[in-house]
N, C-alpha and C. Protein backbone atom coordinates (compact mmCIF):
# COMPACT_ATOMS: atom_id res chain seq x y z
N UNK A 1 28.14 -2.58 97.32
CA UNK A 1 27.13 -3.55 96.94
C UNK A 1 25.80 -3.25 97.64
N UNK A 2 26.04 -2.39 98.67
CA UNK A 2 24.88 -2.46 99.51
C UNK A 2 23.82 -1.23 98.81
N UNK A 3 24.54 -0.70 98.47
CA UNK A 3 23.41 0.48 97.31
C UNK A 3 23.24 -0.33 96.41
N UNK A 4 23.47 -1.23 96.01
CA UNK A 4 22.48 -2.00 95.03
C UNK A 4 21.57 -2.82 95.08
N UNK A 5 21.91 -3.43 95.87
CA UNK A 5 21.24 -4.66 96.71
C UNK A 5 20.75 -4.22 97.53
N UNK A 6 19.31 -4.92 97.82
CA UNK A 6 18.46 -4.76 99.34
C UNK A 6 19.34 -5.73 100.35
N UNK A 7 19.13 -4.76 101.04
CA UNK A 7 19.94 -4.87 102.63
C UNK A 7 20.09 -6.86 102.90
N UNK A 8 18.58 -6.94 102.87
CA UNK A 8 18.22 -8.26 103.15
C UNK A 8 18.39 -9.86 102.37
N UNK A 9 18.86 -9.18 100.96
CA UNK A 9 19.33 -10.12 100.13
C UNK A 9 20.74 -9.94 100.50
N UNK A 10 21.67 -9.40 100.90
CA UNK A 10 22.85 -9.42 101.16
C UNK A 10 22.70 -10.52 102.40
N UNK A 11 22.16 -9.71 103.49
CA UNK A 11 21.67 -10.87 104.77
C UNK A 11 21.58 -12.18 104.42
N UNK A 12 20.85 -12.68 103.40
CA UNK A 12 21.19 -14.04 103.02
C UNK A 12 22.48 -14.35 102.16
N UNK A 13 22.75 -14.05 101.53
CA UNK A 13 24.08 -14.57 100.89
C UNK A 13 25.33 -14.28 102.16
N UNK A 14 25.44 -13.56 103.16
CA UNK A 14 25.78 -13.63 104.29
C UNK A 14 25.59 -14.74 104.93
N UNK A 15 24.31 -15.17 105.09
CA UNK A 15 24.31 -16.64 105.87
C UNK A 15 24.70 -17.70 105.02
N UNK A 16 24.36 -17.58 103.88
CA UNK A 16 24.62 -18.79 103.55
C UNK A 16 26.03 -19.15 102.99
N UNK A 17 26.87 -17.77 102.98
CA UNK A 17 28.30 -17.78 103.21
C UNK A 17 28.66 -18.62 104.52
N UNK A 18 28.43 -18.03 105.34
CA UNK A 18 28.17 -18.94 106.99
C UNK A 18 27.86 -20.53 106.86
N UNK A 19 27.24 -21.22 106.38
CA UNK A 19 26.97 -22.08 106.02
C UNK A 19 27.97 -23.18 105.21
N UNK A 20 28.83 -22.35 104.08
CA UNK A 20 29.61 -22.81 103.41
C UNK A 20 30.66 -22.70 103.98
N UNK A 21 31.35 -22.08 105.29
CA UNK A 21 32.12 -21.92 105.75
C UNK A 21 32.13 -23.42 107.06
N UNK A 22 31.18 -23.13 107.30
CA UNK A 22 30.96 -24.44 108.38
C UNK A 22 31.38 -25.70 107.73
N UNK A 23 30.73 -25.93 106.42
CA UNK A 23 30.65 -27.18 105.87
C UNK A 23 32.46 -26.86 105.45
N UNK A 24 32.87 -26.19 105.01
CA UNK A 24 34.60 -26.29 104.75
C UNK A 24 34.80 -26.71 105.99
N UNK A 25 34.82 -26.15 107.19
CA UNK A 25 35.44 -26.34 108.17
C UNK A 25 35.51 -27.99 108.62
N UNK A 26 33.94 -28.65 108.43
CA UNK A 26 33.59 -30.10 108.69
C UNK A 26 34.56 -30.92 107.57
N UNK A 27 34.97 -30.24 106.47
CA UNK A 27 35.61 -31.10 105.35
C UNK A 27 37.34 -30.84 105.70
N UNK A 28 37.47 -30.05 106.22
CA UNK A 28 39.28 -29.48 106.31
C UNK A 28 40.22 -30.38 106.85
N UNK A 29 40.16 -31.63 106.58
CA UNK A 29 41.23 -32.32 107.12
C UNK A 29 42.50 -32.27 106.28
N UNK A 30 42.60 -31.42 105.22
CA UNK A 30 43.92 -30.95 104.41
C UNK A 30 44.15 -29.69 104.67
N UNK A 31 45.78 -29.36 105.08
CA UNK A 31 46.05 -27.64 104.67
C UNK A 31 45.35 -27.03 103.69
N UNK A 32 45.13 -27.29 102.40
CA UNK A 32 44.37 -26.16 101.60
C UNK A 32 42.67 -26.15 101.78
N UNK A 33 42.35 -27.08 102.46
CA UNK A 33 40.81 -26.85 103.02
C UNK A 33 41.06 -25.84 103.62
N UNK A 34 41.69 -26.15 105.64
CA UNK A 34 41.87 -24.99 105.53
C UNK A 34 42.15 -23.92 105.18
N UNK A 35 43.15 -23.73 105.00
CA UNK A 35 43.10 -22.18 104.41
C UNK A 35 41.81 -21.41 103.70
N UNK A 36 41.39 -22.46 102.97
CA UNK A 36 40.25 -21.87 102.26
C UNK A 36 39.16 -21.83 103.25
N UNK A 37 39.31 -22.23 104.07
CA UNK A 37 38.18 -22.26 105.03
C UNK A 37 38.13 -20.96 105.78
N UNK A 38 39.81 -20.58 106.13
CA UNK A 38 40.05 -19.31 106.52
C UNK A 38 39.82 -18.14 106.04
N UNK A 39 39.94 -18.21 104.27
CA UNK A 39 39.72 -17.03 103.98
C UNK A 39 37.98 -16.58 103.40
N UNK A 40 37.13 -18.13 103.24
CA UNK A 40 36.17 -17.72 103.80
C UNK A 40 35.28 -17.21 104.66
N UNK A 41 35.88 -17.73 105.72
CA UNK A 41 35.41 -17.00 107.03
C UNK A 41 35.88 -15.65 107.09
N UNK A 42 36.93 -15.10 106.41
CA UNK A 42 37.31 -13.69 106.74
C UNK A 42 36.96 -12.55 105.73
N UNK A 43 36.30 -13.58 104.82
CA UNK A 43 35.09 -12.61 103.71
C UNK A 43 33.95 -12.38 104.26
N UNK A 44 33.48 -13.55 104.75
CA UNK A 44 32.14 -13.15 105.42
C UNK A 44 31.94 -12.55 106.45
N UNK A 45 32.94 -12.79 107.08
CA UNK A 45 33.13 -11.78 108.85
C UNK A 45 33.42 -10.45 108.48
N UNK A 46 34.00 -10.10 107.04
CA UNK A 46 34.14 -8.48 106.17
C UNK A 46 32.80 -8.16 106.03
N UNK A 47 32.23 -8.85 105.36
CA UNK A 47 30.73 -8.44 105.05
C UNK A 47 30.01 -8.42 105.97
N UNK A 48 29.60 -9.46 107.11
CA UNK A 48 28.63 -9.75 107.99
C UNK A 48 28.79 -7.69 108.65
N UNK A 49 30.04 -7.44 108.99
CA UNK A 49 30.15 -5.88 110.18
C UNK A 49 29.64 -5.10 108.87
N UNK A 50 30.16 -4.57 107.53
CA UNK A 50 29.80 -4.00 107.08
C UNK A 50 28.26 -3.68 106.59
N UNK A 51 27.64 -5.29 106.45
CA UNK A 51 26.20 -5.13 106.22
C UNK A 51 25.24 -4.80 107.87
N UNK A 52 25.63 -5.33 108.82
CA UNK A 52 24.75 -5.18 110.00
C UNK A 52 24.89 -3.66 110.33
N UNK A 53 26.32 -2.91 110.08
CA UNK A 53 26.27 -1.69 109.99
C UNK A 53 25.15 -0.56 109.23
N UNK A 54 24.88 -0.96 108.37
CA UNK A 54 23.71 -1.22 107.65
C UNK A 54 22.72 -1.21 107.72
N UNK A 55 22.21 -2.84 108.30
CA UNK A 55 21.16 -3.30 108.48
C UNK A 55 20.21 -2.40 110.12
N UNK A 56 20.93 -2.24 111.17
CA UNK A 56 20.46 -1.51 112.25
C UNK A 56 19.70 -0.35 111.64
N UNK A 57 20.60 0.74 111.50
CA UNK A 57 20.07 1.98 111.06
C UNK A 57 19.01 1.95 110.13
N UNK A 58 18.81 1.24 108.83
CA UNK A 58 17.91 1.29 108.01
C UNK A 58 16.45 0.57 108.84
N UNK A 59 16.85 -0.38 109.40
CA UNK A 59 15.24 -1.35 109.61
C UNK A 59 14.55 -0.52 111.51
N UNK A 60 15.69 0.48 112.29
CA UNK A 60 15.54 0.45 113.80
C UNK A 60 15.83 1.88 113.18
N UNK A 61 16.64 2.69 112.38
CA UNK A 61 16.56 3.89 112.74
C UNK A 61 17.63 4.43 113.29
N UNK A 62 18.07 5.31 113.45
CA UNK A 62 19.58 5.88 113.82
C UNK A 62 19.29 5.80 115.81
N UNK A 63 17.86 6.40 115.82
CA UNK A 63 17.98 6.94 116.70
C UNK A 63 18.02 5.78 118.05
N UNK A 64 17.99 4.77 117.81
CA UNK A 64 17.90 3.93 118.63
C UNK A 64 19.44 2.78 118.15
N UNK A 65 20.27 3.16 117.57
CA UNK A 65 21.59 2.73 117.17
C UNK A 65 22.28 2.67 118.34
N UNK A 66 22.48 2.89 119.05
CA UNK A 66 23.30 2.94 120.43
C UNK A 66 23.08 1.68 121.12
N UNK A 67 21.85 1.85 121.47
CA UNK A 67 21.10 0.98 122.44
C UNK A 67 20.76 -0.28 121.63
N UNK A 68 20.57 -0.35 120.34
CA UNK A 68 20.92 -1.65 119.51
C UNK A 68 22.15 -2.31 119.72
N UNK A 69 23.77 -1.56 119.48
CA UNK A 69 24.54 -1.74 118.86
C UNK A 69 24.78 -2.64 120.55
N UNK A 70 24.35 -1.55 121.48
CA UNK A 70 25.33 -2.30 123.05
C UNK A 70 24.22 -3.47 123.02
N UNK A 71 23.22 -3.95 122.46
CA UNK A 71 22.55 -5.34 123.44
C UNK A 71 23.15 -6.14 122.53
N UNK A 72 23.64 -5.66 121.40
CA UNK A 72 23.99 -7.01 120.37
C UNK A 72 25.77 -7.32 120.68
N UNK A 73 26.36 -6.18 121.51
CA UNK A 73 27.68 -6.55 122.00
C UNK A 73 27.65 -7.05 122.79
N UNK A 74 26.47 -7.32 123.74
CA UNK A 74 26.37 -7.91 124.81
C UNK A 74 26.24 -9.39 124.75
N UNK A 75 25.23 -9.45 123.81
CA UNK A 75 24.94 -10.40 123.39
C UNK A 75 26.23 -11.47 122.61
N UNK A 76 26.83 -10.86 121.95
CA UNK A 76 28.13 -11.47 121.28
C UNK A 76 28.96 -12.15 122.22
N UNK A 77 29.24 -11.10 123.20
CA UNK A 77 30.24 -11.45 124.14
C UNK A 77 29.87 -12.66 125.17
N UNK A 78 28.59 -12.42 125.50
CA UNK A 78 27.92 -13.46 126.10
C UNK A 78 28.11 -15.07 125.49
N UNK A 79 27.55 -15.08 123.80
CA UNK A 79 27.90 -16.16 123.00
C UNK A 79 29.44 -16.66 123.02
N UNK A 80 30.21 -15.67 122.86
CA UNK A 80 31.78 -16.08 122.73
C UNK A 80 32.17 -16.68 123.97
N UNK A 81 31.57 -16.07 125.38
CA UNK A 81 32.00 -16.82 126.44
C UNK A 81 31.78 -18.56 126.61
N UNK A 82 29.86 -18.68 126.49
CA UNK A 82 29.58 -19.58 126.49
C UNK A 82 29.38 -20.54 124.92
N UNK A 83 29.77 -20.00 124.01
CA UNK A 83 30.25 -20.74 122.75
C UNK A 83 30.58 -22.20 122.84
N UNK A 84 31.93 -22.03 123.46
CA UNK A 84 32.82 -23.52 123.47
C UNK A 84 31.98 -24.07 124.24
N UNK A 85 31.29 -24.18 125.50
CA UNK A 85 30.57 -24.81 126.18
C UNK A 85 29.73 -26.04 125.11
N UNK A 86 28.33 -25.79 124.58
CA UNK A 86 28.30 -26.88 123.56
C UNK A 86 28.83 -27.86 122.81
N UNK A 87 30.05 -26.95 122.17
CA UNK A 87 31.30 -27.79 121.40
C UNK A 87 31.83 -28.77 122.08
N UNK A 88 32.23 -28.27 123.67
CA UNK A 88 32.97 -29.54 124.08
C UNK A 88 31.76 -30.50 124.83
N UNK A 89 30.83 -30.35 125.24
CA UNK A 89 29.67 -31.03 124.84
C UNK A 89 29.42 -31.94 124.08
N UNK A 90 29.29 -31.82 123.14
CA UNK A 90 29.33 -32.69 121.74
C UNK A 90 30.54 -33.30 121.85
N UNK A 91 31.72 -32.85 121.88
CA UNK A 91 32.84 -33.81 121.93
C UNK A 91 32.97 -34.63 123.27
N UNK A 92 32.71 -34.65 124.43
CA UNK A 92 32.88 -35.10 125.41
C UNK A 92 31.80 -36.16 125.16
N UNK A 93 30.76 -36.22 124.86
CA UNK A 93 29.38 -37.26 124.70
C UNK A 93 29.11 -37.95 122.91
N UNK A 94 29.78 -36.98 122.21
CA UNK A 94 29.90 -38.24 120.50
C UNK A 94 31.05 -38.02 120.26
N UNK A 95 32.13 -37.49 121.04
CA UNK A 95 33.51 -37.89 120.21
C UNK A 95 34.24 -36.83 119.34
N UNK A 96 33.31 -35.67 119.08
CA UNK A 96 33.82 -34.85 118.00
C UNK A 96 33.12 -33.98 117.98
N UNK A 97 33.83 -33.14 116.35
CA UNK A 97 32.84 -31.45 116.67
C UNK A 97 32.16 -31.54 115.64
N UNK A 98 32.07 -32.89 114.14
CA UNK A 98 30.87 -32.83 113.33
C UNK A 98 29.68 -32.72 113.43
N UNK A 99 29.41 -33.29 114.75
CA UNK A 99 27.58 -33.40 115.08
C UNK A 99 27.50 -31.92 115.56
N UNK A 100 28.19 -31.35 116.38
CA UNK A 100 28.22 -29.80 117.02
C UNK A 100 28.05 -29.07 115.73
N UNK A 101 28.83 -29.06 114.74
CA UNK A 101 29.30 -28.20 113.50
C UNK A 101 27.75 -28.43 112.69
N UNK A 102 27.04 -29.54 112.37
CA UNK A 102 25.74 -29.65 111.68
C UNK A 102 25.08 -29.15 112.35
N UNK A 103 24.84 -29.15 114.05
CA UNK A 103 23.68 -28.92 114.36
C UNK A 103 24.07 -27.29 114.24
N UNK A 104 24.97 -26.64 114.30
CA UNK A 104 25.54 -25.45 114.21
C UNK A 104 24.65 -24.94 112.72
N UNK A 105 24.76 -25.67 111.66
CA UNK A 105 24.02 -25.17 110.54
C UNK A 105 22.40 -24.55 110.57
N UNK A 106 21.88 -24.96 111.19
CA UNK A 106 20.66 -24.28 111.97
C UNK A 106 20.63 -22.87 112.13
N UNK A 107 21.51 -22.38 112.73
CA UNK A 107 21.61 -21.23 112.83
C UNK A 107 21.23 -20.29 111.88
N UNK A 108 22.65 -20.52 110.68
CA UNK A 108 22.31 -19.50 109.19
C UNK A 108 21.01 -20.14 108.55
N UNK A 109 20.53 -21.12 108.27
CA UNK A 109 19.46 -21.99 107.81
C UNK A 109 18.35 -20.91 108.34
N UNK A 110 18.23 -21.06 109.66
CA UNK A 110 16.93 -20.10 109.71
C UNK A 110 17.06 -18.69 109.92
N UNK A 111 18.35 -17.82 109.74
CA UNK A 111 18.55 -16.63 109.83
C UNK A 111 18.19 -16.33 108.04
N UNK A 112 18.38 -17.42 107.77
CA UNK A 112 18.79 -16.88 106.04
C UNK A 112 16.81 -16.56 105.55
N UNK A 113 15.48 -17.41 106.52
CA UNK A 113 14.24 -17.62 106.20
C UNK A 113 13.36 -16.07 107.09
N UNK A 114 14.29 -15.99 108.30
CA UNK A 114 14.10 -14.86 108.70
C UNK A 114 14.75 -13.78 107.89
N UNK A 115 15.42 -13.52 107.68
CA UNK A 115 16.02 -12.42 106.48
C UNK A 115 15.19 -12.25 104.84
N UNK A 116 14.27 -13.44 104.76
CA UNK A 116 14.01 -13.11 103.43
C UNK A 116 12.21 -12.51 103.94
N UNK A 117 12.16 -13.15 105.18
CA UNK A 117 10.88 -12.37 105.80
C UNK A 117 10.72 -11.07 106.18
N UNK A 118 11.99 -10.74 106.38
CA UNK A 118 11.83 -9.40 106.85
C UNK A 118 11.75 -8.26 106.05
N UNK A 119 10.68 -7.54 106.30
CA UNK A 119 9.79 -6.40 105.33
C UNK A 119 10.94 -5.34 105.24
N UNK A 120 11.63 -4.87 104.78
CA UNK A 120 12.10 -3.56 104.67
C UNK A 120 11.51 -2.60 104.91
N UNK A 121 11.96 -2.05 106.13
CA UNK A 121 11.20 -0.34 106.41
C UNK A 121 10.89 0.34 104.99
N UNK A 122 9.84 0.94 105.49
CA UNK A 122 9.21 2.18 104.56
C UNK A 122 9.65 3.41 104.86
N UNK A 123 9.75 4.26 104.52
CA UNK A 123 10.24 5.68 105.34
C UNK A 123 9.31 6.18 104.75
N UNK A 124 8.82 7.16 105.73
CA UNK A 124 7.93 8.07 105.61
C UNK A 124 7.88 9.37 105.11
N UNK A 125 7.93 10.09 104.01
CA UNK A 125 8.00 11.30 103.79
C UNK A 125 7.70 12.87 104.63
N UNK A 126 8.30 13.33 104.63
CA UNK A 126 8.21 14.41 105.24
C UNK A 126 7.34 15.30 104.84
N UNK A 127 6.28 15.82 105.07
CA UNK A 127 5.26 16.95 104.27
C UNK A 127 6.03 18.75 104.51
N UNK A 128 5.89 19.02 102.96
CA UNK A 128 6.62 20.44 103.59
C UNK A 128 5.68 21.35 103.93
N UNK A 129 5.67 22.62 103.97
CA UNK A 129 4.91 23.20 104.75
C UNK A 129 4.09 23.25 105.87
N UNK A 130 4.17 21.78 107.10
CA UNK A 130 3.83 22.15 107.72
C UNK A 130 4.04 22.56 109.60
């Protein structure tokens, strides 16, 4: 899909997969919510690695792929640690994880306004002969 599609229109239907996944998750008080909640999340978590795979190299360039790939693992790992922190936040002070889970929508909401902003590299042609 990604040879068809610009990088960055995928980026949004990515978030806003994200989005629809949250809102299942806020609605799942039945087994088949979840589930469906599950196997949304495990479409978009397919797509999200395959497109950012993607997305680095084309908009940063190969040559700086390394040093991308480790601040954004860093960065992940960092989030996953302190993740739950908020969540139980929200539950310890309103009771639950709906208000956590909306304000959570923010996230893809403005990833999806940044993604439609973002210019697609130009590449520069190579001149022969010189």
């Amino acid at each position: 899909m990604l040879d068809k599609i610009e990088v960055r229109w995928m980026l949004v239907a990515l978030f806003a997969g994200e989005i629809i996944f949250i809102l299942l998750l806020q609605q799942a008080t039945v087994l088949s919510l979840a589930i469906l909640f599950g196997v949304v999340w495990g479409v978009v978590s397919g797509i999200e690695r395959v497109t950012l795979s993607i997305v680095w190299p084309n908009y940063y360039g190969r040559q700086y792929i390394g040093s991308i790939s480790g601040i954004a693992m860093a960065i992940m790992v960092i989030g996953s640690a302190l993740g739950p922190l908020p969540f139980g936040l929200f539950y310890d002070f309103l009771g639950g994880y709906d208000e956590a889970l909306s304000f959570l929508l923010i996230i893809p909401a403005l990833a999806i306004v940044a993604s439609i902003l973002a210019k697609p590299p130009v590449k520069e042609e190579l001149k022969t002969g010189q």
